[in-house]
N, C-alpha and C. Protein backbone atom coordinates (compact mmCIF):
# COMPACT_ATOMS: atom_id res chain seq x y z
N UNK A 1 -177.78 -41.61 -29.53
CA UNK A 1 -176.93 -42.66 -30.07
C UNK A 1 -177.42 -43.00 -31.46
N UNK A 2 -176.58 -43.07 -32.30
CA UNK A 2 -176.91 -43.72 -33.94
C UNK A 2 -176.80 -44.87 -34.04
N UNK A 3 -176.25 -45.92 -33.21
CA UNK A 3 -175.74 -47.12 -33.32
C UNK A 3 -177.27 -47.80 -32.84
N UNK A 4 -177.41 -49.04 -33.42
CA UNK A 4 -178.50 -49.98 -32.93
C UNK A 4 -178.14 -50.53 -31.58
N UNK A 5 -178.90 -50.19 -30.90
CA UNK A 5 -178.12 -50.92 -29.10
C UNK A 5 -178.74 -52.32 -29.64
N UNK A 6 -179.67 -53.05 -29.93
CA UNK A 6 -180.60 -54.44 -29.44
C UNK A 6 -178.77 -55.28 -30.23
N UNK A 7 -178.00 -54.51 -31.06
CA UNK A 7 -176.58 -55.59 -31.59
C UNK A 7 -175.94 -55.78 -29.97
N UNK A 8 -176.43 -55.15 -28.96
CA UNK A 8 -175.34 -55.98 -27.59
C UNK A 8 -175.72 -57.31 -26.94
N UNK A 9 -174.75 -57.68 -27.28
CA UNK A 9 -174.88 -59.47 -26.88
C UNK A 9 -174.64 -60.45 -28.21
N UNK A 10 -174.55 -59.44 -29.36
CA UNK A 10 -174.29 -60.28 -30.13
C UNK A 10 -173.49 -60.97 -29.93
N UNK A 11 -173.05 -62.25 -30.36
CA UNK A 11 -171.80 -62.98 -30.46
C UNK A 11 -170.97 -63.27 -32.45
N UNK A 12 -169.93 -63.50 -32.85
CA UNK A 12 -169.52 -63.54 -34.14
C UNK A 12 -169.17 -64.82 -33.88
N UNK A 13 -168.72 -65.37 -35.36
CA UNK A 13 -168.23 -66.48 -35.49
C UNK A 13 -166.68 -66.54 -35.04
N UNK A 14 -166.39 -67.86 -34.43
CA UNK A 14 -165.34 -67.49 -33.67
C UNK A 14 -164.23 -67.64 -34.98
N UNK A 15 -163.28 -67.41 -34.36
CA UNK A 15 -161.70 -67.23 -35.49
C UNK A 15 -160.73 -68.48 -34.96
N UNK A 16 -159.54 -69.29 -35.21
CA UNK A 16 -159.01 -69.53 -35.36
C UNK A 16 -157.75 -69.87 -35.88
N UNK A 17 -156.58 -69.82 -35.24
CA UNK A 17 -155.46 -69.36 -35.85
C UNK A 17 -154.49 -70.43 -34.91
N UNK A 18 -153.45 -71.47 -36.13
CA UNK A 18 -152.19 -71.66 -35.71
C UNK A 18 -151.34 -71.14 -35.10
N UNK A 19 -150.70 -71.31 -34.27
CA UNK A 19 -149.55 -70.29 -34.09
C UNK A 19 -148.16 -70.90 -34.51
N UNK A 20 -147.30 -70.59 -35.29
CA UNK A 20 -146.21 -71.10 -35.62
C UNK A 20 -144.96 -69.74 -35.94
N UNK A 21 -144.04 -70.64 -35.59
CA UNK A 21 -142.91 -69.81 -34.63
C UNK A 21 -142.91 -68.69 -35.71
N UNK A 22 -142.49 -68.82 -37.35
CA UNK A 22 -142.40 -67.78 -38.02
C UNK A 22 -142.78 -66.56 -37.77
N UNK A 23 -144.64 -66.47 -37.24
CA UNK A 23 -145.71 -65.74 -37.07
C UNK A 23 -145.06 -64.92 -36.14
N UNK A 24 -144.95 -65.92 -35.14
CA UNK A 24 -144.32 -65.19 -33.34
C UNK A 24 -143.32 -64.61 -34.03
N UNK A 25 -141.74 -64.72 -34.15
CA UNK A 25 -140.92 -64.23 -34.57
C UNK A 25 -141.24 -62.90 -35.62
N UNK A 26 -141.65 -62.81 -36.86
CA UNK A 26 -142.09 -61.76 -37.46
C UNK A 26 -142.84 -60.42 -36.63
N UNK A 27 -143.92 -60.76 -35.62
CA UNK A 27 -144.77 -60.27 -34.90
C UNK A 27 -143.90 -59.36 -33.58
N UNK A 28 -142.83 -60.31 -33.17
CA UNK A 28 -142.04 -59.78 -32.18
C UNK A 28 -140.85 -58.76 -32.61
N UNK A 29 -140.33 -58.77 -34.02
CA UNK A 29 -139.49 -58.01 -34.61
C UNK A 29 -140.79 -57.09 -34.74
N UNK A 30 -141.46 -56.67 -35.36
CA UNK A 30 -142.78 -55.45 -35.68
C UNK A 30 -143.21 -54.99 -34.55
N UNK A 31 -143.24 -55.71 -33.07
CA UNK A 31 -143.38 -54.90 -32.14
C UNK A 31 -142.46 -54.53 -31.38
N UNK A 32 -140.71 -54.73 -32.02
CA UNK A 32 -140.23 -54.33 -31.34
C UNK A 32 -139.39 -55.32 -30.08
N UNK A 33 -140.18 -56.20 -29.88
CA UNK A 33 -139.70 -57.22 -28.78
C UNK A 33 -137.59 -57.76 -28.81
N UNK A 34 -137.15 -57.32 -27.83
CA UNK A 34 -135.57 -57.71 -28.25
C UNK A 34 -134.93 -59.01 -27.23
N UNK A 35 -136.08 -59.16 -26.77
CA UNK A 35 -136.04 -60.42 -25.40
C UNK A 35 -135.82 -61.94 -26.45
N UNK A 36 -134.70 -62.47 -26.41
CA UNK A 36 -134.38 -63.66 -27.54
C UNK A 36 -135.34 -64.94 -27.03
N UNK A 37 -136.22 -64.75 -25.96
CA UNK A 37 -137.33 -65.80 -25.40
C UNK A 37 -137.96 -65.86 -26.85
N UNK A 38 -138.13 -64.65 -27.03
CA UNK A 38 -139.24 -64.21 -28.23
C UNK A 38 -139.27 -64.97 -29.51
N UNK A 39 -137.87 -65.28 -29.95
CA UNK A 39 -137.24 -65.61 -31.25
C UNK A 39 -136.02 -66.05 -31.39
N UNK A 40 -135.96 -67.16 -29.92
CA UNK A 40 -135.02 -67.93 -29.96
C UNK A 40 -135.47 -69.35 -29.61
N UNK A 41 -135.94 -70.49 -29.75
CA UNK A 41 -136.49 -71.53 -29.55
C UNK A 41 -135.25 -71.82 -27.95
N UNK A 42 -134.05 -72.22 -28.51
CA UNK A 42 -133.24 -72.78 -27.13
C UNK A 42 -133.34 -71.65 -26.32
N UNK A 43 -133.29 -70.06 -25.93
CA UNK A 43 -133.52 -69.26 -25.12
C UNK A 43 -135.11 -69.23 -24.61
N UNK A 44 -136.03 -69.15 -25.07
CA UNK A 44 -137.74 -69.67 -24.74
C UNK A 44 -136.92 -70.86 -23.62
N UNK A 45 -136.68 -72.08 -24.33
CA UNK A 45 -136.76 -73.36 -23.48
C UNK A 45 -135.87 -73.04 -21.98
N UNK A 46 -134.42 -72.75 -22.57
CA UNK A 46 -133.84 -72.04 -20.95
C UNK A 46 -134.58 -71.41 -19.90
N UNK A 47 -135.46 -70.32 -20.50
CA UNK A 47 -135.94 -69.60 -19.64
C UNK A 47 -138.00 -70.09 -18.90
N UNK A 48 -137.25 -71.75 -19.42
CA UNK A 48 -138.50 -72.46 -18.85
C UNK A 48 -139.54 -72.58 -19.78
N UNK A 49 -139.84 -71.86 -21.02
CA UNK A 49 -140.90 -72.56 -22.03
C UNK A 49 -141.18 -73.58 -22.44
N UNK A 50 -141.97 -74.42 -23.14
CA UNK A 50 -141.65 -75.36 -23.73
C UNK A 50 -141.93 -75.01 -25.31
N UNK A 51 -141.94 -73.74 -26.01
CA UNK A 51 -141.55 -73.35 -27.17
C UNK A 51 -141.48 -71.80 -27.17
N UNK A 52 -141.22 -71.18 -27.87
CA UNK A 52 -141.61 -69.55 -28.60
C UNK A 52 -142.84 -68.90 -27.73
N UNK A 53 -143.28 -68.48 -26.59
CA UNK A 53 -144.29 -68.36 -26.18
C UNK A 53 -144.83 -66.95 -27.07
N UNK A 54 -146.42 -67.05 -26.67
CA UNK A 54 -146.82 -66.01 -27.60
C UNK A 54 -146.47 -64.05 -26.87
N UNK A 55 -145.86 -63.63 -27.68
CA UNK A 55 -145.75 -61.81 -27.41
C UNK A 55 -147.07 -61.25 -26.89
N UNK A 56 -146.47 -60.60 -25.61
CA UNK A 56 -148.00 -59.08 -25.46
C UNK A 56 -148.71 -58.93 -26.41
N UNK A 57 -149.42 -58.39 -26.44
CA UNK A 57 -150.91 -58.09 -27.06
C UNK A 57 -150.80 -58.96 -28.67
N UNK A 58 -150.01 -60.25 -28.41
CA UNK A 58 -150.59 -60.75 -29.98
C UNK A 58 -151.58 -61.31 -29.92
N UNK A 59 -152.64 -61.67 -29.17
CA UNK A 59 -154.26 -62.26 -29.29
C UNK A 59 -154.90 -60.82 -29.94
N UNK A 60 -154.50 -59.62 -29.78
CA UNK A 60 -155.39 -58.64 -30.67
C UNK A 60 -155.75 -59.10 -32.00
N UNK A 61 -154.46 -59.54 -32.57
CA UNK A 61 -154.65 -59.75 -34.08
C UNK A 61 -155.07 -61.17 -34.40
N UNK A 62 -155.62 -62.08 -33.60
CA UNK A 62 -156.22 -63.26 -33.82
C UNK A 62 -157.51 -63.02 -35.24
N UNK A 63 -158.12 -62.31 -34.72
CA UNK A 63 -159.70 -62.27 -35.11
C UNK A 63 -159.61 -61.18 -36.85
N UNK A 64 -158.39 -60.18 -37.08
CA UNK A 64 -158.23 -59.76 -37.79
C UNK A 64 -157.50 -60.86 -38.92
N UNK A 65 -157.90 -62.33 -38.91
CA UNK A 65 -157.54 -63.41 -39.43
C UNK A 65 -158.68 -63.72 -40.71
N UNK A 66 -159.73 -63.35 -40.09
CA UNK A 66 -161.14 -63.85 -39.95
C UNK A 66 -161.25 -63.31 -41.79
N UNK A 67 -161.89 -63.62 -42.92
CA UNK A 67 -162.10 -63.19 -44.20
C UNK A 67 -162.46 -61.61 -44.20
N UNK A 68 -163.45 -60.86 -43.16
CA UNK A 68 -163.56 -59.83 -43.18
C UNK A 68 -164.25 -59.34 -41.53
N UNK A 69 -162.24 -59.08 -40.94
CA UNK A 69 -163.07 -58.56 -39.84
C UNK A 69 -163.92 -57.54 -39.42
N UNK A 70 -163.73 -56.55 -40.22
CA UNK A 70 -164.55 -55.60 -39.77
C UNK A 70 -166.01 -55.87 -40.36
N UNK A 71 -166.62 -56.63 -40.50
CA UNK A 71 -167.51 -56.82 -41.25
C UNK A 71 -168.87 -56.85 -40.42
N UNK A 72 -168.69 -56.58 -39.08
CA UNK A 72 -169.97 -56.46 -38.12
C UNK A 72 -169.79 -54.35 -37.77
N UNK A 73 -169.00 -54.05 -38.14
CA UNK A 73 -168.78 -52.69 -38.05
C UNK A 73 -169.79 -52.47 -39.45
N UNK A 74 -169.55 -52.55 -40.54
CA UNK A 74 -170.50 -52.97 -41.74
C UNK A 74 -171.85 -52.84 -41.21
N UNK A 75 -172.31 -53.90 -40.72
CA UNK A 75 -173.29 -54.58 -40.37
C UNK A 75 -174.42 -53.28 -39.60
N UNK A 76 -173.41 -53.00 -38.53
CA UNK A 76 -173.78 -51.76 -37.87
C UNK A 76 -174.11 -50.29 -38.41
N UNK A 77 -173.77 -49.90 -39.83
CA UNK A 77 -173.96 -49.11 -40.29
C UNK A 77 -172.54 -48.53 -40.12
N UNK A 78 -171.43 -48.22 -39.22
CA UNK A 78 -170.53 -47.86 -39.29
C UNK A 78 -169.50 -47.85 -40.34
N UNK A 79 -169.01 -46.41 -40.85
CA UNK A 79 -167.98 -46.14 -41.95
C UNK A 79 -166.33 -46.18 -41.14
N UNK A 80 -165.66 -47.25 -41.50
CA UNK A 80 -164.67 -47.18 -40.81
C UNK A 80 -163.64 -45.89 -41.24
N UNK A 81 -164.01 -44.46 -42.28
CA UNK A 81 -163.16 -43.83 -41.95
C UNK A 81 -163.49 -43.08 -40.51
N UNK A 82 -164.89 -43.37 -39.54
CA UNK A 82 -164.78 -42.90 -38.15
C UNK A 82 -164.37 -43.20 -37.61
N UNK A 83 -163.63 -44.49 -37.46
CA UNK A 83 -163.15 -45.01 -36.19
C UNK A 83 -161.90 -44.82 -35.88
N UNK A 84 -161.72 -44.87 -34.24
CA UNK A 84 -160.87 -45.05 -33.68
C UNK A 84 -160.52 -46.12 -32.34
N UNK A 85 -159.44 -46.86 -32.44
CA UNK A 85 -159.35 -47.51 -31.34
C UNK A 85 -158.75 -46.97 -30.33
N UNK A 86 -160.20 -47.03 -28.87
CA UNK A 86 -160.45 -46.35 -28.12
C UNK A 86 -159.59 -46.58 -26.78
N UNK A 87 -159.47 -48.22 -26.62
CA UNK A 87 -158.55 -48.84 -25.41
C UNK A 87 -158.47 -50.39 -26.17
N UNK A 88 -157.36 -51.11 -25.23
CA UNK A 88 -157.78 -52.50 -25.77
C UNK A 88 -156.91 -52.63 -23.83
N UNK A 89 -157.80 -53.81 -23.53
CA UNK A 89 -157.61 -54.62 -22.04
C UNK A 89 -157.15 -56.05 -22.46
N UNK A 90 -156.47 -56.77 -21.94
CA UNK A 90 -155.88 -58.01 -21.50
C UNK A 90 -155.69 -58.32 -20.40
N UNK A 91 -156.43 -59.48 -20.13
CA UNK A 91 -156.41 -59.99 -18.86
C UNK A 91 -155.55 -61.81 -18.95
N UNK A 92 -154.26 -61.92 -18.98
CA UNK A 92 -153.67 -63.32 -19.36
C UNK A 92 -153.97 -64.45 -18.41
N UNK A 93 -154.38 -65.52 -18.78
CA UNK A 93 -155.15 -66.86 -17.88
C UNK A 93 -154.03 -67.55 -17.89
N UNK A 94 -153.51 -67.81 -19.00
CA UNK A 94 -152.18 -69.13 -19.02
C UNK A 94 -151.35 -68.31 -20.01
N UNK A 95 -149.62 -68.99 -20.26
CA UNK A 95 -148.95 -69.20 -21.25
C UNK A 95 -149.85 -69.66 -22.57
N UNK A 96 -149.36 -69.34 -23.79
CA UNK A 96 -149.60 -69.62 -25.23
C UNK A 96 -148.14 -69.92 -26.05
N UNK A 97 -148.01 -70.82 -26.44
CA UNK A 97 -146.85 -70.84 -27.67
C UNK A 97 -146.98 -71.47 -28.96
N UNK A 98 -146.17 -71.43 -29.24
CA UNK A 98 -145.96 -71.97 -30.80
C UNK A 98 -146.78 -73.22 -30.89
N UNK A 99 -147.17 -73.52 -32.06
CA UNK A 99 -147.79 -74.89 -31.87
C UNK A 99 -149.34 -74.79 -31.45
N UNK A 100 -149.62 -74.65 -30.80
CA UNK A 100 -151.17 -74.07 -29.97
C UNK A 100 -151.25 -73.33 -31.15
N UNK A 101 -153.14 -74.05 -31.52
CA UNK A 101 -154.42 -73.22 -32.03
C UNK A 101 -155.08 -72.68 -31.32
N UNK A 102 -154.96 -71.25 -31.00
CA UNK A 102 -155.89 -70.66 -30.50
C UNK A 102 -157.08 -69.78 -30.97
N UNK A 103 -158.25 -69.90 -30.12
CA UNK A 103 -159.56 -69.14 -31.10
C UNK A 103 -160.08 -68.40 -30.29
N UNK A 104 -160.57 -67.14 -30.73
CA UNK A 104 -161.24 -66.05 -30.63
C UNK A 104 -162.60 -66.30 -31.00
N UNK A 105 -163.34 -65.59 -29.81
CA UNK A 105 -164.56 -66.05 -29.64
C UNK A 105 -165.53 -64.67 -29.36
N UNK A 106 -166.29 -63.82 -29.83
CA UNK A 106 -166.33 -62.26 -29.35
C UNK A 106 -167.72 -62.08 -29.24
N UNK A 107 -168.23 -60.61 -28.47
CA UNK A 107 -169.71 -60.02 -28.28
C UNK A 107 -169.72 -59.19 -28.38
N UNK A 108 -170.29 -58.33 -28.56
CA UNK A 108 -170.95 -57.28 -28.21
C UNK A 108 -171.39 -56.68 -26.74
N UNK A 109 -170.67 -56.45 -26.14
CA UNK A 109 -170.95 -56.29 -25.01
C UNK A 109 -171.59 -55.36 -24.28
N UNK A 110 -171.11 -54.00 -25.05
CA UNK A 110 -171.95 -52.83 -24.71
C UNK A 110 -172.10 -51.86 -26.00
N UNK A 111 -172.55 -50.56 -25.76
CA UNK A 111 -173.03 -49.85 -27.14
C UNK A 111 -173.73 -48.77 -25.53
N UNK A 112 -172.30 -47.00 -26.39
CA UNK A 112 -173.01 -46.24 -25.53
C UNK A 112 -172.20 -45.08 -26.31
N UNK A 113 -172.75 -43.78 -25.87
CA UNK A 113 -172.74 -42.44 -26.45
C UNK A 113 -171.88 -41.42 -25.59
N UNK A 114 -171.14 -40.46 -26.05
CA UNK A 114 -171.00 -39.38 -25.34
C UNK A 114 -170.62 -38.15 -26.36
N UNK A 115 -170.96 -37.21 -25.39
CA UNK A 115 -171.08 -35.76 -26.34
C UNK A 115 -171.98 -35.51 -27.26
N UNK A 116 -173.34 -36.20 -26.91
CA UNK A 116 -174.36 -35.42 -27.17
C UNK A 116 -174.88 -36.41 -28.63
N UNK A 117 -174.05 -37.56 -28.52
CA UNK A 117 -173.93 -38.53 -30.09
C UNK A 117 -173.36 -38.23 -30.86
N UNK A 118 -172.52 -37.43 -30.94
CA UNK A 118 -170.71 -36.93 -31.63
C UNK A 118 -170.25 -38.08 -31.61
N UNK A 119 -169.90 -38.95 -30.46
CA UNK A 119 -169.08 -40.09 -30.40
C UNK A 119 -170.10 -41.61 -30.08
N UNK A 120 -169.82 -42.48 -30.57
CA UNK A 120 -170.37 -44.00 -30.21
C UNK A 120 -169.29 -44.39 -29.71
N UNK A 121 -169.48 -44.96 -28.23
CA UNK A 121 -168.77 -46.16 -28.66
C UNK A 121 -169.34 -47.47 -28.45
N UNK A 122 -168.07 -48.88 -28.80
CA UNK A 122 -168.48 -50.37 -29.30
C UNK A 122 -167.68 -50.78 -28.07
N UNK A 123 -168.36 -51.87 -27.22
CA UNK A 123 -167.14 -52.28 -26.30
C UNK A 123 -167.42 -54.23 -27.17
N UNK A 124 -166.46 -54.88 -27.08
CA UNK A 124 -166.79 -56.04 -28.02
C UNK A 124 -165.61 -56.66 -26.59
N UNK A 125 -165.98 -57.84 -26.01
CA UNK A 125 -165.19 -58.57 -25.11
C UNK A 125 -165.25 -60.09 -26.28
N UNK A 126 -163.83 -60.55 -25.85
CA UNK A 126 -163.47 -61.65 -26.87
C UNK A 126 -162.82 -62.26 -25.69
N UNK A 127 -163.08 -63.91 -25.72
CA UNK A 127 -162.02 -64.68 -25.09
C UNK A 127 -161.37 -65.71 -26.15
N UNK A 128 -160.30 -66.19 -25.59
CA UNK A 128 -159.28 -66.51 -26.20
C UNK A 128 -159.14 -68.15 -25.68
N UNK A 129 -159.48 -69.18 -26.30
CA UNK A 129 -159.00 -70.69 -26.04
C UNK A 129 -157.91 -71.01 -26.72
N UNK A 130 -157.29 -71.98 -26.06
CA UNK A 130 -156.53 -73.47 -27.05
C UNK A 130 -157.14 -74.10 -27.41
N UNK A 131 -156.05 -75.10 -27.98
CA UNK A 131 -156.90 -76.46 -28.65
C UNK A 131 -157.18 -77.31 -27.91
N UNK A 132 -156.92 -76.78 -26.09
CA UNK A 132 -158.04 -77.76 -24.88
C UNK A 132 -158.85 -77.13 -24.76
N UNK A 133 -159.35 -76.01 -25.23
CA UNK A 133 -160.30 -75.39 -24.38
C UNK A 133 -159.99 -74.52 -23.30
N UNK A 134 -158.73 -74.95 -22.88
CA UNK A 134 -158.73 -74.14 -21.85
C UNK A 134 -158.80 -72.16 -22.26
N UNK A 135 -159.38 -71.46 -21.21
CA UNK A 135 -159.09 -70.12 -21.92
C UNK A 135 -157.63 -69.40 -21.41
N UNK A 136 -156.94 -68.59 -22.65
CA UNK A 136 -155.95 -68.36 -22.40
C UNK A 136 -155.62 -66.84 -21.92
N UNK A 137 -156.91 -66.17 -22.39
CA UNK A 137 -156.87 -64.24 -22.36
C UNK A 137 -158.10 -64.19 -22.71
N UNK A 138 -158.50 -63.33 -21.93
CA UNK A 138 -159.87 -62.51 -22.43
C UNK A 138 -159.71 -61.01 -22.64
N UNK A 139 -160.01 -60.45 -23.29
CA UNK A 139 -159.81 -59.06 -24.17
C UNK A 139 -161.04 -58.25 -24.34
N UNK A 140 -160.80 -57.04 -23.89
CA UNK A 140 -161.88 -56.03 -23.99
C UNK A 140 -161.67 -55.28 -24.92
N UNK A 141 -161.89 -55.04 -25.75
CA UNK A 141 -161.67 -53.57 -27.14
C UNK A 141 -162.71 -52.46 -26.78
N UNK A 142 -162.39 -51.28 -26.92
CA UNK A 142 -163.60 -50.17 -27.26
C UNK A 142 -163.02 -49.51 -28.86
N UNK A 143 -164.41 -49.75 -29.14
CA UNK A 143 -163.60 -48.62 -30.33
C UNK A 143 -165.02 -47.50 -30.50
N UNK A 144 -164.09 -46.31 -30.73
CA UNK A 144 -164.72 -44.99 -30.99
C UNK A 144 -165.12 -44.65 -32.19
N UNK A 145 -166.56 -44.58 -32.43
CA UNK A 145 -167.03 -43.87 -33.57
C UNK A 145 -167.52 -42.40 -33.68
N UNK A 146 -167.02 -42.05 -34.65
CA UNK A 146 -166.92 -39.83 -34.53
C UNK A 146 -168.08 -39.95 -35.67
N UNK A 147 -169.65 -39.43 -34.86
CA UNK A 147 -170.11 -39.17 -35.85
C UNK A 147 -170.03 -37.62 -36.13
N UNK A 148 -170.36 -37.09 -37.15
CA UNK A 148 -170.67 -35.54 -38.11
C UNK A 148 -171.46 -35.16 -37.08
N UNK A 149 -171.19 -33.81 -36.97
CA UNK A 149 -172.45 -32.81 -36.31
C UNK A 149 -173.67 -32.62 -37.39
N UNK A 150 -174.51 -32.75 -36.36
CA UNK A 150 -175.82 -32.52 -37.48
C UNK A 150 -176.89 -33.96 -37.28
N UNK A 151 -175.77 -34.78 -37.65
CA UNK A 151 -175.96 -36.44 -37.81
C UNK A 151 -177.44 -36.37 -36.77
N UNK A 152 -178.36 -37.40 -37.39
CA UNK A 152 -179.25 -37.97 -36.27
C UNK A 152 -178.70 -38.75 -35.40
N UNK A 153 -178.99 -38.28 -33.98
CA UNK A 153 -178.19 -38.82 -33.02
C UNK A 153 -179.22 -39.42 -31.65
N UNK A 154 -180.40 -38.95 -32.49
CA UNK A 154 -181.76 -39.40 -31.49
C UNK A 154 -181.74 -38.85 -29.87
């Protein structure tokens, strides 16, 4: 492995982000979403919301808020033209909508090798609050780093 294992457990500074309907709406046209819950305030409320609730996997892009997220990839020695994102997990606790600040909170969770140290990977688990605290999603990322053959791989 090339990667420093003693970075698992790190934790980052957490992120925070408004959510306001624009965001949702823009976010749900870019992924595609055609469900008018999405980007209709009176259709959300019909169908029982009490605003715009937040789209599938939009807590990914919470933390890519942050001045420089990749900046613990940095840290690590990692050149982000290696990477690749490897999986991303969601596990949803509650509803999120419009209105609600929610924050991203992340670790380091694991740091492991395969193919001989060709590949790293980063597993980084993030949970996800409101502005009670309560948590709303917790999120697993792996991302894959391709190192060069040759590379010290220890």
């Amino acid at each position: 492995m090339s990667l420093d294992t003693t970075a698992i457990g790190r934790e980052f500074e957490p992120v925070s982000l408004l959510i306001t309907r624009s965001r949702l709406r823009a976010f749900a046209e870019a992924t595609g979403q055609r469900d008018p819950v999405y980007t209709d305030v009176d259709a959300a409320k019909q169908a029982g919301h009490r605003d715009l609730p937040v789209p599938p996997t939009f807590m990914f892009g919470i933390e890519l808020e942050a001045p420089n997220p990749f900046a613990f990839m940095a840290d690590l020695g990692v050149d982000l033209r290696t990477v690749l994102h490897g999986e991303q997990q969601f596990d949803y606790h509650e509803m999120a909508y419009a209105g609600d600040e929610l924050t991203a909170t992340s670790r380091i969770a694991d740091m492991y090798d395969k193919k001989g140290g060709l590949l790293d990977f980063i597993v980084k688990d993030t949970t996800v609050t409101n502005q009670d605290g309560a948590t709303v999603a917790v999120l697993r990322g792996i991302t894959v780093v391709q190192n060069r053959a040759g590379k010290d791989t220890k």
